[in-house]
PDB file of N, CA and C in Angstrom:
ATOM      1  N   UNK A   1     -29.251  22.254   5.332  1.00  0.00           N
ATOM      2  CA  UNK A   1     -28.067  22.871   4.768  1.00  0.00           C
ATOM      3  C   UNK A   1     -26.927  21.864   4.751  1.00  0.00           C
ATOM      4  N   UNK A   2     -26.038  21.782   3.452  1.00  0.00           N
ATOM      5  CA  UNK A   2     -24.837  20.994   3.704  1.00  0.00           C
ATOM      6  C   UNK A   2     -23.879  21.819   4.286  1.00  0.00           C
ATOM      7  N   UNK A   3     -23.137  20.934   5.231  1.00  0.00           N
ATOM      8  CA  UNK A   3     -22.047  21.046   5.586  1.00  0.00           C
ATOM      9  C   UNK A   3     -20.787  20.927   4.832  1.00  0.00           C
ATOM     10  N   UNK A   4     -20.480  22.331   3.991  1.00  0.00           N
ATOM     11  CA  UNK A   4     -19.307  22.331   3.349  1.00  0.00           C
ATOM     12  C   UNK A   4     -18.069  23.084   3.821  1.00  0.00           C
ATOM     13  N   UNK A   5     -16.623  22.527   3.999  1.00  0.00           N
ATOM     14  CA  UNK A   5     -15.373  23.224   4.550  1.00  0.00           C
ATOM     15  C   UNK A   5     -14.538  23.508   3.465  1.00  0.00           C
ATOM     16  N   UNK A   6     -13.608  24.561   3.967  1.00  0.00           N
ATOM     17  CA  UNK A   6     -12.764  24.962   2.921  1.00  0.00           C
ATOM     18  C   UNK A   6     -11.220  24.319   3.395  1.00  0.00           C
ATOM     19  N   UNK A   7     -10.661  24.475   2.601  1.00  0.00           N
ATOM     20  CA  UNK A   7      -9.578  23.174   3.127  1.00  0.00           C
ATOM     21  C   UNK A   7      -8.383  23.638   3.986  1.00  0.00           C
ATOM     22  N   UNK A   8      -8.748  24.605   5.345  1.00  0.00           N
ATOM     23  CA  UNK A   8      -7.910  25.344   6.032  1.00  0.00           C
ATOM     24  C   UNK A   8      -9.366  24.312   7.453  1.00  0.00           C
ATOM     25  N   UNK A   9     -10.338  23.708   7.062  1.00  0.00           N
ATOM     26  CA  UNK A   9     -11.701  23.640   7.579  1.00  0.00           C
ATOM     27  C   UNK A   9     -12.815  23.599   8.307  1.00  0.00           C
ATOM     28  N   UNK A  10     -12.803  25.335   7.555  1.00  0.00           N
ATOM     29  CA  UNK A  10     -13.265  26.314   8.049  1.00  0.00           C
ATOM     30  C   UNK A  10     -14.602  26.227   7.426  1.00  0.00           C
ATOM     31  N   UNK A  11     -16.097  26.172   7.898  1.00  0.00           N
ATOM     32  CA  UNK A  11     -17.440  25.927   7.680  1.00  0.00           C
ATOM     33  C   UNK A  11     -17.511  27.076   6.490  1.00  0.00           C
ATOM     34  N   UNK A  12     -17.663  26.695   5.248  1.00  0.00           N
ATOM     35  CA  UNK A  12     -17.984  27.486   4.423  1.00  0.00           C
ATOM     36  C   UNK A  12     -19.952  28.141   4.418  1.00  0.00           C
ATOM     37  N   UNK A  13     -20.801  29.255   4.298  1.00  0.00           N
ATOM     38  CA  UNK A  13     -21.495  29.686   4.489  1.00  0.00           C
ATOM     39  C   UNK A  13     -21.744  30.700   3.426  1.00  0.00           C
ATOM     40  N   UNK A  14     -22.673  29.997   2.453  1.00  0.00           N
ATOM     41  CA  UNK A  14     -22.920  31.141   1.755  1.00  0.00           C
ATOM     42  C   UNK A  14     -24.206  32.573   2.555  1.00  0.00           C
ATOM     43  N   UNK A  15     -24.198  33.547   1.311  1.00  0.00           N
ATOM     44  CA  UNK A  15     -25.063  34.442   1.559  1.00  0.00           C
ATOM     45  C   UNK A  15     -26.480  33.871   2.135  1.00  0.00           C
ATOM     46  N   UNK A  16     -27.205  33.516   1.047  1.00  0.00           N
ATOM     47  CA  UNK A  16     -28.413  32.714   1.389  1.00  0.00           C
ATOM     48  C   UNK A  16     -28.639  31.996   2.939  1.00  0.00           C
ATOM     49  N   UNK A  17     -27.519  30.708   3.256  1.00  0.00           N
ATOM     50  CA  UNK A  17     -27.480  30.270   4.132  1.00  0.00           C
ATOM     51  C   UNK A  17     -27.126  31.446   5.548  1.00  0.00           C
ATOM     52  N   UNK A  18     -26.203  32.202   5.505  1.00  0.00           N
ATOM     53  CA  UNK A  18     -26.409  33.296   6.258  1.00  0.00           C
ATOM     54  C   UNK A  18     -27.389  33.830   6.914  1.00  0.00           C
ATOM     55  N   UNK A  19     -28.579  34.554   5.837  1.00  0.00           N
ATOM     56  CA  UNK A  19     -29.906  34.998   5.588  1.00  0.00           C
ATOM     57  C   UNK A  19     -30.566  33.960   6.382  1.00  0.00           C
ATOM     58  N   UNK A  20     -30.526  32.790   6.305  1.00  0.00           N
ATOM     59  CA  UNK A  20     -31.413  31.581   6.859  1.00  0.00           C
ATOM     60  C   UNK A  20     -31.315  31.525   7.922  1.00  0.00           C
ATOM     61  N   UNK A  21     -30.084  31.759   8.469  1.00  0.00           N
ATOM     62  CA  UNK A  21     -29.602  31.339  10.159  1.00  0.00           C
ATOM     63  C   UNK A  21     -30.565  32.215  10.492  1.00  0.00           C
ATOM     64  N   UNK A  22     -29.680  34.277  10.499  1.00  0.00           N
ATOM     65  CA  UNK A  22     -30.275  35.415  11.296  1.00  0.00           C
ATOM     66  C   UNK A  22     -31.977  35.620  11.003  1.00  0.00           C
ATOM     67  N   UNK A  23     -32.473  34.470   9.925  1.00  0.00           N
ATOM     68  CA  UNK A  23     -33.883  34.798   9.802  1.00  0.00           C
ATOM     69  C   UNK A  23     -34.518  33.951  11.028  1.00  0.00           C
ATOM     70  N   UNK A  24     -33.507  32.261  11.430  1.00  0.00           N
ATOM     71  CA  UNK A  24     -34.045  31.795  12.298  1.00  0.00           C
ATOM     72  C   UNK A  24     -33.925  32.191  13.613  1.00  0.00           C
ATOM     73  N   UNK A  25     -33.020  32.442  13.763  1.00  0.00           N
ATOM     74  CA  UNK A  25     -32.494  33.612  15.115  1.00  0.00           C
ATOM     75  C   UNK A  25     -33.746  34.331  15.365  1.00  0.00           C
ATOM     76  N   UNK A  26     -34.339  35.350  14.485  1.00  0.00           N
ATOM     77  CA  UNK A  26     -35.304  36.108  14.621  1.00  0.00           C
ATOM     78  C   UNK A  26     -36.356  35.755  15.265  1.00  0.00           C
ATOM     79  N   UNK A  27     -36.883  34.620  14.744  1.00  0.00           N
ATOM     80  CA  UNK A  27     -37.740  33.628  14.649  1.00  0.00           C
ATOM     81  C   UNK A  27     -37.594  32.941  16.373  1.00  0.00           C
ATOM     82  N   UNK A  28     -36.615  33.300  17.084  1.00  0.00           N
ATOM     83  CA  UNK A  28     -36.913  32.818  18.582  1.00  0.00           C
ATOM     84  C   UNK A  28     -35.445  31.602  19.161  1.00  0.00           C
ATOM     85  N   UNK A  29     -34.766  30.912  17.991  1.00  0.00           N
ATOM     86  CA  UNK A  29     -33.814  30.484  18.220  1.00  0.00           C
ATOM     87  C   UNK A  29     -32.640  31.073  18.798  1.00  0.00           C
ATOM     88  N   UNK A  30     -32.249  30.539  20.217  1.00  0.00           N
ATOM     89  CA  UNK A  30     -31.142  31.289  20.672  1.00  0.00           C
ATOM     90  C   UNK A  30     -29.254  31.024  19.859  1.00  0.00           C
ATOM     91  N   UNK A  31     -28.489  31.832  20.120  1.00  0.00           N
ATOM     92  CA  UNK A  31     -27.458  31.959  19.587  1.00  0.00           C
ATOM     93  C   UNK A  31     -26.539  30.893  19.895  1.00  0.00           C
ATOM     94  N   UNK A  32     -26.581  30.038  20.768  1.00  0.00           N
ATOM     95  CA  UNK A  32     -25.971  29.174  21.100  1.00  0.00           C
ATOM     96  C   UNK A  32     -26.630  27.917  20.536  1.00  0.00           C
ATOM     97  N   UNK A  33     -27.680  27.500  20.364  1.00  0.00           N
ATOM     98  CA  UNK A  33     -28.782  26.810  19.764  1.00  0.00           C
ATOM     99  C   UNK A  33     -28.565  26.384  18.211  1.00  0.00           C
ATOM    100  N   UNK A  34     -28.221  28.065  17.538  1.00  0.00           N
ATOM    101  CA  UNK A  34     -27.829  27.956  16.267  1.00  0.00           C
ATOM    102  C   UNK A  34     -26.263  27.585  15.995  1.00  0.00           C
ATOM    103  N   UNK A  35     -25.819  28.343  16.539  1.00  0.00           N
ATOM    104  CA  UNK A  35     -24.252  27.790  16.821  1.00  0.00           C
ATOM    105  C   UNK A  35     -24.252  26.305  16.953  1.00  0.00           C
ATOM    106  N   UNK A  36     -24.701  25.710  17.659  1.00  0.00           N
ATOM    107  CA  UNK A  36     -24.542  24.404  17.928  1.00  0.00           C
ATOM    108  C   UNK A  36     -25.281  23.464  16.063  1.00  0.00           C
ATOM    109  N   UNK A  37     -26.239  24.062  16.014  1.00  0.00           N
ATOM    110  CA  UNK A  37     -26.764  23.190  14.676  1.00  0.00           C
ATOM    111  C   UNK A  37     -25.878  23.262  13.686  1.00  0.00           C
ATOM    112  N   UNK A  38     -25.481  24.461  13.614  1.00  0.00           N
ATOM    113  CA  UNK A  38     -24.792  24.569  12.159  1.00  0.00           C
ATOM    114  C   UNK A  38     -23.048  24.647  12.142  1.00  0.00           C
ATOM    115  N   UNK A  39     -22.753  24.315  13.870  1.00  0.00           N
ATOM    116  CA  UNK A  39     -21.310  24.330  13.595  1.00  0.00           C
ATOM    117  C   UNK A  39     -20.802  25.460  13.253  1.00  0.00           C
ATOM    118  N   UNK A  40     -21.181  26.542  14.377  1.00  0.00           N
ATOM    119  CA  UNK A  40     -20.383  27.880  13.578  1.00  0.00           C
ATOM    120  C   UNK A  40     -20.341  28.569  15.167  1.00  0.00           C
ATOM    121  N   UNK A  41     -18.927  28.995  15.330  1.00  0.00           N
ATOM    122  CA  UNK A  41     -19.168  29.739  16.379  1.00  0.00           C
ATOM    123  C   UNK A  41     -19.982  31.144  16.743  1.00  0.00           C
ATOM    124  N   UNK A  42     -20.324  31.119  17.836  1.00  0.00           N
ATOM    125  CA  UNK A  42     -21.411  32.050  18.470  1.00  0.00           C
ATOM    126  C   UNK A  42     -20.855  33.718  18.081  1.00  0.00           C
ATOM    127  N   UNK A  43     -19.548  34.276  18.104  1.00  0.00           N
ATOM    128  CA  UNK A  43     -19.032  35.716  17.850  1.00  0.00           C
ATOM    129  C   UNK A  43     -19.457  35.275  16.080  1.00  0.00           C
ATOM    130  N   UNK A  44     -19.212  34.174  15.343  1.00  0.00           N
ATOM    131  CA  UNK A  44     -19.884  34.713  14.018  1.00  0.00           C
ATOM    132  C   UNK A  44     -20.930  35.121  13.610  1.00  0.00           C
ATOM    133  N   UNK A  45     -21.838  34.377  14.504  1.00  0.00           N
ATOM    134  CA  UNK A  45     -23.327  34.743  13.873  1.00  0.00           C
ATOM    135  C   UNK A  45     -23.792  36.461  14.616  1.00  0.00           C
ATOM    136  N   UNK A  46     -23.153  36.680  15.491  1.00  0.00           N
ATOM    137  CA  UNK A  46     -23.046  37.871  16.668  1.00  0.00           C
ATOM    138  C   UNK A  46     -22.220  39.272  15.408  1.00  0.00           C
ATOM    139  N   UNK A  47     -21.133  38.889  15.014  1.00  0.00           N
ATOM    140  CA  UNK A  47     -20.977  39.465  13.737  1.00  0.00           C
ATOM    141  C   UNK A  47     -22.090  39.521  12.252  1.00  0.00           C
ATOM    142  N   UNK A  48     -22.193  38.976  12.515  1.00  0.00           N
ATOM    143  CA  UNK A  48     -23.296  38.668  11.200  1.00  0.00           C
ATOM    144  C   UNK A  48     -24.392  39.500  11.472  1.00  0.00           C
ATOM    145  N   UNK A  49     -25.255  39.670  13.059  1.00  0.00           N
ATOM    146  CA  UNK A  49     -26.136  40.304  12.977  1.00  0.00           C
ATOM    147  C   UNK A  49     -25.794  42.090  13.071  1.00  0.00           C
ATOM    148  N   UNK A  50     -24.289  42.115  13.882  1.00  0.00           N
ATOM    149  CA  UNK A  50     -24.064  43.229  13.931  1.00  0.00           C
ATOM    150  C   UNK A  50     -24.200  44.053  12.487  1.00  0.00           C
ATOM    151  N   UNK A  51     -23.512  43.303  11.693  1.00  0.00           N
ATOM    152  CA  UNK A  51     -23.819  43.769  10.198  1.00  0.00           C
ATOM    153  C   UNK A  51     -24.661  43.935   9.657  1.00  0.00           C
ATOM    154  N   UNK A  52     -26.220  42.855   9.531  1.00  0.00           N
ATOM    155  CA  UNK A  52     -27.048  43.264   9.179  1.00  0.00           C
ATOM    156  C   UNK A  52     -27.652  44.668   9.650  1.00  0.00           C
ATOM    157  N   UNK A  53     -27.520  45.092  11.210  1.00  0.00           N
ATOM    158  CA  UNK A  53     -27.830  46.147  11.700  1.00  0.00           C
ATOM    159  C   UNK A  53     -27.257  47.824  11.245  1.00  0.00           C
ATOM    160  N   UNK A  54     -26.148  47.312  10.772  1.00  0.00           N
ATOM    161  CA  UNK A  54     -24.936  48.495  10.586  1.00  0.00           C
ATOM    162  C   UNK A  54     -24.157  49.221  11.356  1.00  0.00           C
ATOM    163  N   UNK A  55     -24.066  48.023  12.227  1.00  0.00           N
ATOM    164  CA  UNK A  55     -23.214  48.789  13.034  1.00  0.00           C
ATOM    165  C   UNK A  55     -22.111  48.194  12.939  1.00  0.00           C
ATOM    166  N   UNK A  56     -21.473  46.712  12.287  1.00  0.00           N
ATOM    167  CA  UNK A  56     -20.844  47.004  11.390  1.00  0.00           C
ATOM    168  C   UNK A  56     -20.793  47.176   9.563  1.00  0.00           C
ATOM    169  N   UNK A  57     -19.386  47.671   9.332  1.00  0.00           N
ATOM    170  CA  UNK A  57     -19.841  47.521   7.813  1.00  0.00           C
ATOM    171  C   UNK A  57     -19.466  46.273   7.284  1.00  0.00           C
ATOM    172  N   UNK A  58     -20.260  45.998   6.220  1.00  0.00           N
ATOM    173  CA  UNK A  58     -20.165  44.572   5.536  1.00  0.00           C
ATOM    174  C   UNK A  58     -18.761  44.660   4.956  1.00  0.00           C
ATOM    175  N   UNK A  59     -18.426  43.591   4.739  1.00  0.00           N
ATOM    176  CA  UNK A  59     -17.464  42.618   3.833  1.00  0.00           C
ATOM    177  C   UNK A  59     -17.250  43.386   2.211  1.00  0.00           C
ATOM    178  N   UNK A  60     -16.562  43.903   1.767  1.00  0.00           N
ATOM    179  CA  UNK A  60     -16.299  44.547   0.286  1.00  0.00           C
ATOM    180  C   UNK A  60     -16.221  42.873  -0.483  1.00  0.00           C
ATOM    181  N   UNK A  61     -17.083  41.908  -1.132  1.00  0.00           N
ATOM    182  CA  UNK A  61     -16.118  40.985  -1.410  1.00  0.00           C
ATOM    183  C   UNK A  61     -17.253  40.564  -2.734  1.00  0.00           C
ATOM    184  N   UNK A  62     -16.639  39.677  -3.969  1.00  0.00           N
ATOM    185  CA  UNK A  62     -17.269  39.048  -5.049  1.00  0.00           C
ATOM    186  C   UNK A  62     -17.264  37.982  -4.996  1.00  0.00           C
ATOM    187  N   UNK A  63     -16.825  36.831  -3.920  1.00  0.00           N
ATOM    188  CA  UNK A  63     -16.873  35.555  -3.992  1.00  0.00           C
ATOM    189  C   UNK A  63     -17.335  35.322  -2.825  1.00  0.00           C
ATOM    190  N   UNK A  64     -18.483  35.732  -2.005  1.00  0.00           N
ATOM    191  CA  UNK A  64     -19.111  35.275  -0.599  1.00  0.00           C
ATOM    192  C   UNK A  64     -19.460  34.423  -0.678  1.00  0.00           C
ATOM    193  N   UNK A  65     -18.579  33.422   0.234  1.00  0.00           N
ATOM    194  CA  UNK A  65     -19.100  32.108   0.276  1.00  0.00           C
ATOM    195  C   UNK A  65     -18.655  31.234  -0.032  1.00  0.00           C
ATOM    196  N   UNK A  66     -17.325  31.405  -1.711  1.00  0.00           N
ATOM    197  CA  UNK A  66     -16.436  30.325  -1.794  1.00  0.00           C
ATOM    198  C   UNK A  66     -15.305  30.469  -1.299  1.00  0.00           C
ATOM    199  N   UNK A  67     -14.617  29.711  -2.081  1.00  0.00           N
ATOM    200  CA  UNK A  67     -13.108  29.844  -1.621  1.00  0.00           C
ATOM    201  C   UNK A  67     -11.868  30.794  -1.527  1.00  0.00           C
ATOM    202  N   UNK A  68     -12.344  31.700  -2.988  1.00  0.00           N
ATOM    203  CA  UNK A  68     -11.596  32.761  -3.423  1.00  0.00           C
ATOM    204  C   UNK A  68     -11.803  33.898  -2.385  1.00  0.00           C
ATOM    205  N   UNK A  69     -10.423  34.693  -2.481  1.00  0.00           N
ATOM    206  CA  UNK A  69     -10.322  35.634  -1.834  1.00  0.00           C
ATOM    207  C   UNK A  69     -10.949  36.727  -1.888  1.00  0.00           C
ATOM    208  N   UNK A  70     -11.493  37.800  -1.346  1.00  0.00           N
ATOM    209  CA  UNK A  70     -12.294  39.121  -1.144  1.00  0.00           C
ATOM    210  C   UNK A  70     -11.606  39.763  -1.945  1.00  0.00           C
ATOM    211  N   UNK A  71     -12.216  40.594  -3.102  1.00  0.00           N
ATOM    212  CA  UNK A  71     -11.871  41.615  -3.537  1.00  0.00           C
ATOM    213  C   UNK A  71     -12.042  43.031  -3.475  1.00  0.00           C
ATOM    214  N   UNK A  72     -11.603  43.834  -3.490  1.00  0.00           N
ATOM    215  CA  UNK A  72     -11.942  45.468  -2.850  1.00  0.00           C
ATOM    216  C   UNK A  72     -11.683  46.348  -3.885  1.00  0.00           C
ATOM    217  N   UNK A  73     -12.727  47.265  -4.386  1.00  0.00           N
ATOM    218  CA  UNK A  73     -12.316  48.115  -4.924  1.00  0.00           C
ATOM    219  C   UNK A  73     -11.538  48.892  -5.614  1.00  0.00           C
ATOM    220  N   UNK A  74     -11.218  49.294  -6.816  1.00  0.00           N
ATOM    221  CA  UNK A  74      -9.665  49.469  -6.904  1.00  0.00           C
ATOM    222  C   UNK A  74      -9.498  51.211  -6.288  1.00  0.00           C
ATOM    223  N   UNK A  75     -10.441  51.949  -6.449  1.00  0.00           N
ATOM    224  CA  UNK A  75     -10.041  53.196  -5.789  1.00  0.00           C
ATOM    225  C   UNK A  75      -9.866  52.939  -4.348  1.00  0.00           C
ATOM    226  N   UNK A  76     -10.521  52.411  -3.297  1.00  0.00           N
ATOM    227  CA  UNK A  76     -10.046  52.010  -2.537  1.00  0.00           C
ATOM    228  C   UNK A  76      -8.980  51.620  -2.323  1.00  0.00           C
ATOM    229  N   UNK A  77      -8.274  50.694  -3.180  1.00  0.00           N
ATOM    230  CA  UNK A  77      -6.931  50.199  -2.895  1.00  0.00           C
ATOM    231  C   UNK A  77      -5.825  51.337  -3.019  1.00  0.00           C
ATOM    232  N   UNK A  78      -6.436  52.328  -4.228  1.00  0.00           N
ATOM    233  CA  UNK A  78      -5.459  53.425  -4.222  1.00  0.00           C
ATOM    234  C   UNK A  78      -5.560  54.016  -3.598  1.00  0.00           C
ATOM    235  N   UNK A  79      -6.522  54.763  -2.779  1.00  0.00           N
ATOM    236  CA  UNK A  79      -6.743  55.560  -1.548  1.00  0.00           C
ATOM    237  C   UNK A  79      -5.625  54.520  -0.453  1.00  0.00           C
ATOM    238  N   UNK A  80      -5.468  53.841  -0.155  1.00  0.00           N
ATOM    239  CA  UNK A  80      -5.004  53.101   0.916  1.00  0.00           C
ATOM    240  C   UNK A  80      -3.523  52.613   0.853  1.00  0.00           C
ATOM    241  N   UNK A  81      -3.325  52.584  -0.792  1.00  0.00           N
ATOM    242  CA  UNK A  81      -1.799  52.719  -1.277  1.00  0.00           C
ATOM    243  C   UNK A  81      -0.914  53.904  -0.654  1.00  0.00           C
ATOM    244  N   UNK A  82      -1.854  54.694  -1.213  1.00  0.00           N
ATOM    245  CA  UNK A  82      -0.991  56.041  -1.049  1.00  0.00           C
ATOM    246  C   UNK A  82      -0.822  56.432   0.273  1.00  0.00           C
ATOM    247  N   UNK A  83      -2.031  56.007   1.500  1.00  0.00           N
ATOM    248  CA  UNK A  83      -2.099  56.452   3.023  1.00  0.00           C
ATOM    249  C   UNK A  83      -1.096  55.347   3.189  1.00  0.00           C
ATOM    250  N   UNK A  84      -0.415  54.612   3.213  1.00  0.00           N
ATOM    251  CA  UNK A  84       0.624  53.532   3.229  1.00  0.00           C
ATOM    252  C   UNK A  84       1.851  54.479   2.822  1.00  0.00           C
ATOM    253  N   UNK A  85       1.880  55.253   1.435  1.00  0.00           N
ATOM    254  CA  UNK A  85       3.401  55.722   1.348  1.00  0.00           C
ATOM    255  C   UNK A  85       3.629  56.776   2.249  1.00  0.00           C
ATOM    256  N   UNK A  86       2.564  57.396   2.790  1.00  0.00           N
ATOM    257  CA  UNK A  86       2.376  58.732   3.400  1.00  0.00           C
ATOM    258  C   UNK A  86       2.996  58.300   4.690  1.00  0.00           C
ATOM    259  N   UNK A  87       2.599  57.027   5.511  1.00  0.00           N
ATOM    260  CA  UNK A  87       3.160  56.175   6.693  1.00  0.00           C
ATOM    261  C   UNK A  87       4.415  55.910   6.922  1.00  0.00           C
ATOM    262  N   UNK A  88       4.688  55.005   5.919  1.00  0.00           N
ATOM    263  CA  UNK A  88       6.259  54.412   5.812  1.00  0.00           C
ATOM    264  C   UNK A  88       7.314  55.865   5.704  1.00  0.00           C
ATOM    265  N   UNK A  89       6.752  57.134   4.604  1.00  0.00           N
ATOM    266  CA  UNK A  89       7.537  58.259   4.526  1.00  0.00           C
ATOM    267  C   UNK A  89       7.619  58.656   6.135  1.00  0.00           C
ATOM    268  N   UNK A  90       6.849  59.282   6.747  1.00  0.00           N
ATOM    269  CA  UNK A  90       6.681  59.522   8.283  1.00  0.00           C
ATOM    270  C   UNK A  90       7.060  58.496   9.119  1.00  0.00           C
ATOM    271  N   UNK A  91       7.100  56.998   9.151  1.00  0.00           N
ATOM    272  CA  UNK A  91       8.030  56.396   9.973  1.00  0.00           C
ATOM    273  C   UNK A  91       9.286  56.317   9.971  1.00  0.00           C
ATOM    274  N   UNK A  92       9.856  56.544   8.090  1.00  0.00           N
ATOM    275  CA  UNK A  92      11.494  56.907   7.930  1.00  0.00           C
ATOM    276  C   UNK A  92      12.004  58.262   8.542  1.00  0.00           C
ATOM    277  N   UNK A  93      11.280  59.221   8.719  1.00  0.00           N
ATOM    278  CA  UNK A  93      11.514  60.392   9.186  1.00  0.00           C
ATOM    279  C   UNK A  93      11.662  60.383  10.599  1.00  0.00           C
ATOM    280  N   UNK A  94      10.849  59.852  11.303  1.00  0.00           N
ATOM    281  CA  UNK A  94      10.996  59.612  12.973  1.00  0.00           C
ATOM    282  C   UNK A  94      11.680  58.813  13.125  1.00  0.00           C
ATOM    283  N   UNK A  95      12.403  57.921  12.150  1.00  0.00           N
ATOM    284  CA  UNK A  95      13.225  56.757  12.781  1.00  0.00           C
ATOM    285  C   UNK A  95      14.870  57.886  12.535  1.00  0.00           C
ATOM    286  N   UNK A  96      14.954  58.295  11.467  1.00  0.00           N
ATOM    287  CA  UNK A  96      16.057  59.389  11.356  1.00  0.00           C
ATOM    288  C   UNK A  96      16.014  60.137  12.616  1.00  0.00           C
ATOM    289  N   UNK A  97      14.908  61.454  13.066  1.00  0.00           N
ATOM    290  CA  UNK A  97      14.781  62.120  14.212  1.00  0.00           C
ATOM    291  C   UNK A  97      15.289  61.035  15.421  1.00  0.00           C
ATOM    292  N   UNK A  98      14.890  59.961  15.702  1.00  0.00           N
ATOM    293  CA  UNK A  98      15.156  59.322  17.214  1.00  0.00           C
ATOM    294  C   UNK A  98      16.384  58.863  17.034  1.00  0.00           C
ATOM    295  N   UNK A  99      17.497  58.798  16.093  1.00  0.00           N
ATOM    296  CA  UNK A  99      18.931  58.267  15.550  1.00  0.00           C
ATOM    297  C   UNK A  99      19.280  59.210  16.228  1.00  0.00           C
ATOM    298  N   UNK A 100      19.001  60.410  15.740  1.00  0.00           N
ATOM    299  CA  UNK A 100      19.549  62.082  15.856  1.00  0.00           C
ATOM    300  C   UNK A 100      19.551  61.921  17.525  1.00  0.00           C
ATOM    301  N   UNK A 101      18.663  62.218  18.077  1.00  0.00           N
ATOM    302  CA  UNK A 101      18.221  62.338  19.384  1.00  0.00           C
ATOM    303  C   UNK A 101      18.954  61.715  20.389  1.00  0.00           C
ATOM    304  N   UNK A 102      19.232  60.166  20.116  1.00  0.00           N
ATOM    305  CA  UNK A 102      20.076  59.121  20.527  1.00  0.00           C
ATOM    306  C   UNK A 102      21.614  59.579  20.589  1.00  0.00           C
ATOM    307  N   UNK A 103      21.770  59.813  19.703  1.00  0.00           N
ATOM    308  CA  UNK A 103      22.891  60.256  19.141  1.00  0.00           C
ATOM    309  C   UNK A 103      23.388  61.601  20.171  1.00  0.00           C
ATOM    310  N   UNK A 104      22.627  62.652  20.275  1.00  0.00           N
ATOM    311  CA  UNK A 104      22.715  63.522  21.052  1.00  0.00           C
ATOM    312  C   UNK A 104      22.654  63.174  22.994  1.00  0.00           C
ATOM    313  N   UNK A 105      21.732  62.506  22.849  1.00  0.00           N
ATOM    314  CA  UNK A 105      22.071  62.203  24.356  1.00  0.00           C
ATOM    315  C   UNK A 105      23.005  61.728  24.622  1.00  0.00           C
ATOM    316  N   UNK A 106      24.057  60.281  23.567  1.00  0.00           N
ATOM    317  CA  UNK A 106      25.381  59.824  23.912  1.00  0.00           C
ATOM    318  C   UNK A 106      25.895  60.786  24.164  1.00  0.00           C
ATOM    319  N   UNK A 107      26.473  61.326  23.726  1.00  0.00           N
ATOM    320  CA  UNK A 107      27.152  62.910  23.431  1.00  0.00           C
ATOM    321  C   UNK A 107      26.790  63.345  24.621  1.00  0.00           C
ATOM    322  N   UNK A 108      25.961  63.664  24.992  1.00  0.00           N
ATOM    323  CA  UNK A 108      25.934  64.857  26.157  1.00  0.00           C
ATOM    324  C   UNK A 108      26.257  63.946  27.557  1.00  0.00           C
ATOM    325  N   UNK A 109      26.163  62.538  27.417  1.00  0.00           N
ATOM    326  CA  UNK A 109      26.384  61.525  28.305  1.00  0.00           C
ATOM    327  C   UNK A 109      28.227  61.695  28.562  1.00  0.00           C
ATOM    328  N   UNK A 110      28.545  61.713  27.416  1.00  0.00           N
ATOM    329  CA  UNK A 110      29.989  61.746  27.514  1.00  0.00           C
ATOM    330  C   UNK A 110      30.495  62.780  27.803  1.00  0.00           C
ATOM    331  N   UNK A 111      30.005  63.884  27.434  1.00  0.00           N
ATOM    332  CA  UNK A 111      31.029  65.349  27.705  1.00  0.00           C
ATOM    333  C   UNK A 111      29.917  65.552  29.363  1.00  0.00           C
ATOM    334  N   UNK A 112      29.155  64.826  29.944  1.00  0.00           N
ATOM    335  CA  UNK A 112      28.552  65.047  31.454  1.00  0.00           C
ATOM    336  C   UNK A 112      27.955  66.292  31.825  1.00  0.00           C
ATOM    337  N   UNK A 113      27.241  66.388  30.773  1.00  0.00           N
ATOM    338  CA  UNK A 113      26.333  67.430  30.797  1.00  0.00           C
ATOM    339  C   UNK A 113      24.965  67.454  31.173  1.00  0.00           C
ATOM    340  N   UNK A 114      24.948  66.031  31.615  1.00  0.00           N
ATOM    341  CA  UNK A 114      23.141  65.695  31.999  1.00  0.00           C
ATOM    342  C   UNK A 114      23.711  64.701  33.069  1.00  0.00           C
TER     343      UNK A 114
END
């Protein structure tokens, strides 16, 4: 396999090459073993198998492997837009309520009611 970096450099790894490692892994090679050949730390390839397993979920992405950034779904993005305005609305609201609140305890601080 070549050793290709991306220019932050970071061991670039395509799919295929992926497939190759966790096939050699399988195959009796320990994780530190492979780590060491291919220059990739040990929690990646540990991720990698978790995924193949499903326990986690994979990567949403169209460029595995190069340089370009992951792309996601666009309903997804709108599902996640909107749980975003739903957030920021509910953090403006509690940040108003704890003003209020603040506000009230000065007050009761001053007239010595607490």
């Amino acid at each position: 396999m070549e050793l290709r970096r991306n220019s932050r450099g970071h061991r670039i790894v395509t799919m295929s090459e992926r497939q190759q490692i966790l096939d050699e892994i399988g195959t009796g090679i320990s994780l530190a073993e492979a780590a060491r050949k291919y220059e990739l730390a040990i929690w990646t390839i540990r991720r990698w198998q978790r995924m193949e397993s499903g326990e986690l979920p994979k990567p949403v992405t169209s460029t595995q492997g190069s340089s370009q950034e992951a792309t996601v779904p666009l309903s997804e993005y709108k599902k996640l837009e909107d749980e975003l305005k739903t957030t920021r609305k509910s953090l403006a609201k509690m940040t108003v309520d704890r003003d209020i609140l603040k506000d009230a305890v000065e007050i009761t601080r001053k007239k010595k009611w607490m």
